[in-house]
N, C-alpha and C. Protein backbone atom coordinates (compact mmCIF):
# COMPACT_ATOMS: atom_id res chain seq x y z
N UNK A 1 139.50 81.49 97.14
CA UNK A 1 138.75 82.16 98.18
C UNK A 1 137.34 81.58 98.19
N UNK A 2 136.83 81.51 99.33
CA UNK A 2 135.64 80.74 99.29
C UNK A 2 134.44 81.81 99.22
N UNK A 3 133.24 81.59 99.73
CA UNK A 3 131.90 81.89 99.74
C UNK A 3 132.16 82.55 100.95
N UNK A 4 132.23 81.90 101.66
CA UNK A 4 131.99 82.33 103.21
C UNK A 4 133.07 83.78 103.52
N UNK A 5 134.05 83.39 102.79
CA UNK A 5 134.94 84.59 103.17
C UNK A 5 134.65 86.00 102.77
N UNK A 6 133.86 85.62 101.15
CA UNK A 6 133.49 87.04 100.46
C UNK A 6 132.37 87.56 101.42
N UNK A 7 131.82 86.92 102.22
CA UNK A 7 130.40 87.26 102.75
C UNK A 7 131.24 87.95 104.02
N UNK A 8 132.04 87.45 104.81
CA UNK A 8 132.63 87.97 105.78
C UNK A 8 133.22 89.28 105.63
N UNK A 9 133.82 89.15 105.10
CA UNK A 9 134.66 90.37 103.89
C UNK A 9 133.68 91.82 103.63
N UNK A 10 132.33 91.09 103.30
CA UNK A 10 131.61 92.11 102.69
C UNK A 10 131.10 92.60 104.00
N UNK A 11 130.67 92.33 105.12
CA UNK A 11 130.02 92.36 106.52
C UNK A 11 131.11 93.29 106.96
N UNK A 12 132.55 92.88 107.20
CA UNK A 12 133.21 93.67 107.82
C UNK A 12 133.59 95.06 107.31
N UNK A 13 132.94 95.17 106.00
CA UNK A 13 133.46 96.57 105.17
C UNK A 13 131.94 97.24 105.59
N UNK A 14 130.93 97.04 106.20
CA UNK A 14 130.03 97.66 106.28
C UNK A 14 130.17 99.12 107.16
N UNK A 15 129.08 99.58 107.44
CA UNK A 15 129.07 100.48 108.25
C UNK A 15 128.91 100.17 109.45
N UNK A 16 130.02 101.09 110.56
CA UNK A 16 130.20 100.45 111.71
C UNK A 16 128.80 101.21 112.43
N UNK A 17 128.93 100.25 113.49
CA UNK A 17 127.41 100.51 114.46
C UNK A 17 127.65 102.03 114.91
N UNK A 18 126.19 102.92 115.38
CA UNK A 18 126.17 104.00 115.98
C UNK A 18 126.33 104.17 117.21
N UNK A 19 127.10 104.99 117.74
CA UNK A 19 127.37 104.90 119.25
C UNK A 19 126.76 103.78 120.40
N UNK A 20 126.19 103.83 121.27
CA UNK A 20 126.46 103.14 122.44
C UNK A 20 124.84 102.90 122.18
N UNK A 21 123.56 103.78 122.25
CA UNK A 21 122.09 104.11 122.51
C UNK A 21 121.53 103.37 121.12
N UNK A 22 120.86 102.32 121.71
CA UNK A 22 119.71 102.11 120.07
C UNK A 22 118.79 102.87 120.13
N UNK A 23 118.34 103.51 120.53
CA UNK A 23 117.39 104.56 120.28
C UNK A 23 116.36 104.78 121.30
N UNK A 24 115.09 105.00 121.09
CA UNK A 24 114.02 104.82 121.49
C UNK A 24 113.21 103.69 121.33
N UNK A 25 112.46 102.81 121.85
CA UNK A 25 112.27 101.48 121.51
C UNK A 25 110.40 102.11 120.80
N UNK A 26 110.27 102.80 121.54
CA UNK A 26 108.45 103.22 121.34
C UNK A 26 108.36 103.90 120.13
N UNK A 27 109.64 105.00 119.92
CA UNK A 27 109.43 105.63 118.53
C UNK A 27 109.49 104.09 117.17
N UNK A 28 110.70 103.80 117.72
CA UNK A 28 110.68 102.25 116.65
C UNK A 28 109.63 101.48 116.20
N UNK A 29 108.67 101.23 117.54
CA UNK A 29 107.65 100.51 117.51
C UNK A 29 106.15 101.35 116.36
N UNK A 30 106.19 102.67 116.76
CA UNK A 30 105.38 103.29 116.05
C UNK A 30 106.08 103.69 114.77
N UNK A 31 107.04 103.65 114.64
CA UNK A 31 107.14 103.90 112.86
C UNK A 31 107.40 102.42 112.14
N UNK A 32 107.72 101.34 113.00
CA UNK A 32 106.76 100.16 112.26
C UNK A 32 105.99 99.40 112.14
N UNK A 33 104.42 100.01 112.79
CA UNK A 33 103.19 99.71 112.98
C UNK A 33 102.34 101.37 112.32
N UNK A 34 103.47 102.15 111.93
CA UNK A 34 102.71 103.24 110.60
C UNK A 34 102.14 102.81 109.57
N UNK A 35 102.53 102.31 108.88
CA UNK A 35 102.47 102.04 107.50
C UNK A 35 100.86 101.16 107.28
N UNK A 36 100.99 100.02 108.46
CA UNK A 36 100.13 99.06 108.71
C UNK A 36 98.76 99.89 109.40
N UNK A 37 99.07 100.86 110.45
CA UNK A 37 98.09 101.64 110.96
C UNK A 37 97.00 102.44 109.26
N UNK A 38 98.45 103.20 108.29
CA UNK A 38 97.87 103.45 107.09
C UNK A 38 97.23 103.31 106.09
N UNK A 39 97.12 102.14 105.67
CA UNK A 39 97.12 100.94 105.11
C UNK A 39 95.23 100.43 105.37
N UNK A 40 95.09 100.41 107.06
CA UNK A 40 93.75 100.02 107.57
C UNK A 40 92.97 101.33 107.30
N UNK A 41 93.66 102.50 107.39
CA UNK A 41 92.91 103.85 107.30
C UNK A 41 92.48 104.05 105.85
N UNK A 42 93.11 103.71 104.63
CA UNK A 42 93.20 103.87 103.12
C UNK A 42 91.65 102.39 103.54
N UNK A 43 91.54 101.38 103.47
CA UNK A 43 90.67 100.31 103.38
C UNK A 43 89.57 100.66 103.85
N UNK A 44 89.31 101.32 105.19
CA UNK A 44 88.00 101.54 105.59
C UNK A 44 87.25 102.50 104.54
N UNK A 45 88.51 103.94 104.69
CA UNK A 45 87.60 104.99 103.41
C UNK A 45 87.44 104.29 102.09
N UNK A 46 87.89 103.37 101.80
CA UNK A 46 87.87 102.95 100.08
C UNK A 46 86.53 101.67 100.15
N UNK A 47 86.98 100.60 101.43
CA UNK A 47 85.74 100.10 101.06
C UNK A 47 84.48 99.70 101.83
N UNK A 48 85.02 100.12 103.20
CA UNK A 48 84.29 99.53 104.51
C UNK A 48 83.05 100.61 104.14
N UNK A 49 83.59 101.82 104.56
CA UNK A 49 82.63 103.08 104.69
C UNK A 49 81.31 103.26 103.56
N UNK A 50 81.87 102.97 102.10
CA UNK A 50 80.69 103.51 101.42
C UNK A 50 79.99 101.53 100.96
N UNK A 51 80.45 100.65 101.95
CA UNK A 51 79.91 99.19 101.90
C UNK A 51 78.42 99.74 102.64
N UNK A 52 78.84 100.03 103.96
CA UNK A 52 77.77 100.32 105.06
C UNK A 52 76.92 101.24 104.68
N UNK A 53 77.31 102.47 103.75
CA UNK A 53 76.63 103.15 103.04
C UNK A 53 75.35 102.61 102.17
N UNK A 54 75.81 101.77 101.51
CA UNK A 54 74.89 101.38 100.64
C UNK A 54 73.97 100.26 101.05
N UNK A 55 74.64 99.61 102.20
CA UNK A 55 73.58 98.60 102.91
C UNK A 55 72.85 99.16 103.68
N UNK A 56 73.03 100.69 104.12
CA UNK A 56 71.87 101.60 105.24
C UNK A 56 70.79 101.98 103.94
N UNK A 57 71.54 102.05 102.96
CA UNK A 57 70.36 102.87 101.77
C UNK A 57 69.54 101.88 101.63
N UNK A 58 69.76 100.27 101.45
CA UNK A 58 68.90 99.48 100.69
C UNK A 58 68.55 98.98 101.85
N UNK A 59 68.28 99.10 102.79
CA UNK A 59 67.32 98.64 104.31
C UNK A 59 66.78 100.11 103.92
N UNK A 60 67.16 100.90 104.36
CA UNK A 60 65.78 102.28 104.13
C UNK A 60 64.66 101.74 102.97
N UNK A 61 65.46 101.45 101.79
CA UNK A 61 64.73 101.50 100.91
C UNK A 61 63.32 100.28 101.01
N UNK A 62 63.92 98.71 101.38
CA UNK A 62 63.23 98.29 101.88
C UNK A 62 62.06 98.53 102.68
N UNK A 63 62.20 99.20 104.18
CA UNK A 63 61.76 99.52 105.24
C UNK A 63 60.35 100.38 104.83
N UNK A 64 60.77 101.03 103.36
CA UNK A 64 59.59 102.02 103.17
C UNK A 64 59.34 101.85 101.65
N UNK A 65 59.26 100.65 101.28
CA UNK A 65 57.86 99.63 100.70
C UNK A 65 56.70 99.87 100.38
N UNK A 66 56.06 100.11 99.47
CA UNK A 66 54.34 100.04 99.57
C UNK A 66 54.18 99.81 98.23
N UNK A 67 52.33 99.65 98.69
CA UNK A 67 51.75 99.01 97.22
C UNK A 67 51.43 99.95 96.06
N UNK A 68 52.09 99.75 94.98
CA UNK A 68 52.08 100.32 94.24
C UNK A 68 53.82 100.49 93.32
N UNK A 69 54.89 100.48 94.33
CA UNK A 69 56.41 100.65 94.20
C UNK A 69 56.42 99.63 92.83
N UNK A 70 57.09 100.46 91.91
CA UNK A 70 57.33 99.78 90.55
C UNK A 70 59.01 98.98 91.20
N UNK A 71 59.72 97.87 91.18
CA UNK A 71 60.71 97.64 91.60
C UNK A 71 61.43 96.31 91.07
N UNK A 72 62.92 95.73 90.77
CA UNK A 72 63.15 94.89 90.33
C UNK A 72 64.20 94.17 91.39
N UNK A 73 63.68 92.66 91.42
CA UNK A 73 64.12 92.21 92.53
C UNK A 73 65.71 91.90 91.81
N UNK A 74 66.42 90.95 92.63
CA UNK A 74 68.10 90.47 93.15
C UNK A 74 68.00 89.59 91.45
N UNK A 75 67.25 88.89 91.09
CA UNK A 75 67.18 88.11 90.01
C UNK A 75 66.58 88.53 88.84
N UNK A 76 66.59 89.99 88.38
CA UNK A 76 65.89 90.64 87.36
C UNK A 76 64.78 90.67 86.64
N UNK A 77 63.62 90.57 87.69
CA UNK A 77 62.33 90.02 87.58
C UNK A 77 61.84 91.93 87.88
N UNK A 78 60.97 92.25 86.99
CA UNK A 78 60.54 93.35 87.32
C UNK A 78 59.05 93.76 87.40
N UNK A 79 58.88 94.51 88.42
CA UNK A 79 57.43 93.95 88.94
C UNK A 79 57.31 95.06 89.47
N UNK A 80 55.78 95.18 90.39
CA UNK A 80 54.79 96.33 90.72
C UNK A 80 54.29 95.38 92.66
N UNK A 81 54.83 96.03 93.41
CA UNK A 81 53.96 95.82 94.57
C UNK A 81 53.14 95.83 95.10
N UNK A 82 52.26 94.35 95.16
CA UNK A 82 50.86 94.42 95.67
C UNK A 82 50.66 94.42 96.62
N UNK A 83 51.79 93.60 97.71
CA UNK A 83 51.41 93.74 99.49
C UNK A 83 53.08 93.79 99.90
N UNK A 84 53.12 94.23 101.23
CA UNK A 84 54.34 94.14 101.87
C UNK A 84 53.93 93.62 103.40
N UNK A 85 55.01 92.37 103.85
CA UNK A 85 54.40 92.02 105.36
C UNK A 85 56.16 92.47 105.77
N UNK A 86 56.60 91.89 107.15
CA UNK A 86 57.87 92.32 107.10
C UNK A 86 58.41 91.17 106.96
N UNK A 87 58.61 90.38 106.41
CA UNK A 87 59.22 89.41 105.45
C UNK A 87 59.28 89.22 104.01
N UNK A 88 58.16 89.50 103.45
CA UNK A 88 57.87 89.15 102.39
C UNK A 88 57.11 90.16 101.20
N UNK A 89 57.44 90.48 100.52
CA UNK A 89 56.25 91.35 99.67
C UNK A 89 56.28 90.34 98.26
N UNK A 90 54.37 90.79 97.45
CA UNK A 90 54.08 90.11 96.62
C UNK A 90 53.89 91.32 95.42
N UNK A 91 54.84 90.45 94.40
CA UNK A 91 55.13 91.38 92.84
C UNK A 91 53.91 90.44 92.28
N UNK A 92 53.52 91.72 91.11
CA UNK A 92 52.50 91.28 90.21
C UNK A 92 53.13 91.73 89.11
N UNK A 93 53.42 90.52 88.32
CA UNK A 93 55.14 90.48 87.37
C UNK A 93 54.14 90.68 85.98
N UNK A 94 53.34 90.41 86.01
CA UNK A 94 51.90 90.33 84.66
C UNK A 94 50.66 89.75 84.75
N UNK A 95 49.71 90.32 83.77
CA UNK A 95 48.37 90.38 84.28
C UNK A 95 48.21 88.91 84.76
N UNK A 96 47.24 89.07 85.91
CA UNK A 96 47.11 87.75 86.92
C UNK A 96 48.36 86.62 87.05
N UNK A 97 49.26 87.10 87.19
CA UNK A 97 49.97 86.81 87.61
C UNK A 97 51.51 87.43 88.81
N UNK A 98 50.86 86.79 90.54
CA UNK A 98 51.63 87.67 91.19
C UNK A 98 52.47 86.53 92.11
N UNK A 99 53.51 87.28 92.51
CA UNK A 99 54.36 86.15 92.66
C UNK A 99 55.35 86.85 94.22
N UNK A 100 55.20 85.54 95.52
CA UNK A 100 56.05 86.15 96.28
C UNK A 100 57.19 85.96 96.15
N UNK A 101 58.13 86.76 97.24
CA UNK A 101 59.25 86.98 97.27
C UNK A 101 59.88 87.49 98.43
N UNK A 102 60.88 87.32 99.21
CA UNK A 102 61.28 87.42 100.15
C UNK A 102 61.85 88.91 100.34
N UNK A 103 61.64 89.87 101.04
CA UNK A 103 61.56 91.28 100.93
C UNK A 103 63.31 91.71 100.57
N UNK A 104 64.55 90.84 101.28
CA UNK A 104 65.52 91.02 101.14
C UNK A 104 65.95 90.85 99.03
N UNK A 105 65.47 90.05 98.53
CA UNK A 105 65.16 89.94 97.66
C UNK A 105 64.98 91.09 96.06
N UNK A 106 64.53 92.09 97.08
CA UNK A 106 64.30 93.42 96.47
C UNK A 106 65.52 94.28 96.05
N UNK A 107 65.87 94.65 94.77
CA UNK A 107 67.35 95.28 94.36
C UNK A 107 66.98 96.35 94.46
N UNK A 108 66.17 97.12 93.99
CA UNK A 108 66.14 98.42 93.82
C UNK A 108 64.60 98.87 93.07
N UNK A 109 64.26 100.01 93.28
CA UNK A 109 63.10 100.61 93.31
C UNK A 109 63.35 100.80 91.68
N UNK A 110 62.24 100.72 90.33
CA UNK A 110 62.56 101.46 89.25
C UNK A 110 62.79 102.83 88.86
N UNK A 111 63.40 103.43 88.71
CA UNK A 111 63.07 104.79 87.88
C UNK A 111 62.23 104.87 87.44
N UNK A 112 61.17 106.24 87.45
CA UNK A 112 60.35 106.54 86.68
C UNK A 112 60.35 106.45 85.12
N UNK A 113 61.15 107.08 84.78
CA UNK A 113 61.22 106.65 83.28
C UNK A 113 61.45 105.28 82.53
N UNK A 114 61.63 104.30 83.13
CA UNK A 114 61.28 102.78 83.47
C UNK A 114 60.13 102.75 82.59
N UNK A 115 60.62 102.09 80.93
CA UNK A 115 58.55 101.43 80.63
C UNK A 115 58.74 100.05 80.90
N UNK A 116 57.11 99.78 80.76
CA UNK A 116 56.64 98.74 81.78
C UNK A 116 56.98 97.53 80.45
């Protein structure tokens, strides 16, 4: 007996087709574009949403800048703000010594309990 026959064999023992109607074509279409619809809904809440979150926080945080902000830039340089333009603010990283930097640049503001 060959290959082809067991395969035939096995096809014709299947279950025979359901009446005459395949169904609904639209219900079909939406229960297999569910999963995929699900799938985009699980991704936005997990990573889109709190992405945009945290890039609105660190433009605020930016945006409201001034001299004096203890803060450590993108490259772990930690410093005290002497000027802010809207490009650029200048850290004074140690005595007489201040150094610019491109405002995007800026990671995060220090904590107070931060020693110097």
């Amino acid at each position: 007996m060959s290959i082809l026959n067991l395969i035939s064999d096995a096809h014709a023992m299947g279950t025979p087709p359901q009446g005459g109607a395949q169904g609904d074509p639209i219900m079909s279409l939406i229960a297999s574009l569910l999963p995929l619809f699900l799938i985009i809904v699980v991704f936005y809440f997990l990573l889109i949403r709190p992405q945009q979150k945290r890039a609105k926080e660190h433009r605020q945080m930016l945006e409201n800048l001034k001299k004096g902000d203890k803060v450590i830039t993108v490259g772990g340089i930690y410093g005290v703000v002497e000027s802010v333009t809207p490009n650029t603010v200048v850290l004074k990283i140690a005595d007489n010594v201040k150094v610019k930097f491109s405002k995007q640049s800026v990671a995060a503001l220090r904590p107070p309990t931060d020693e110097d």
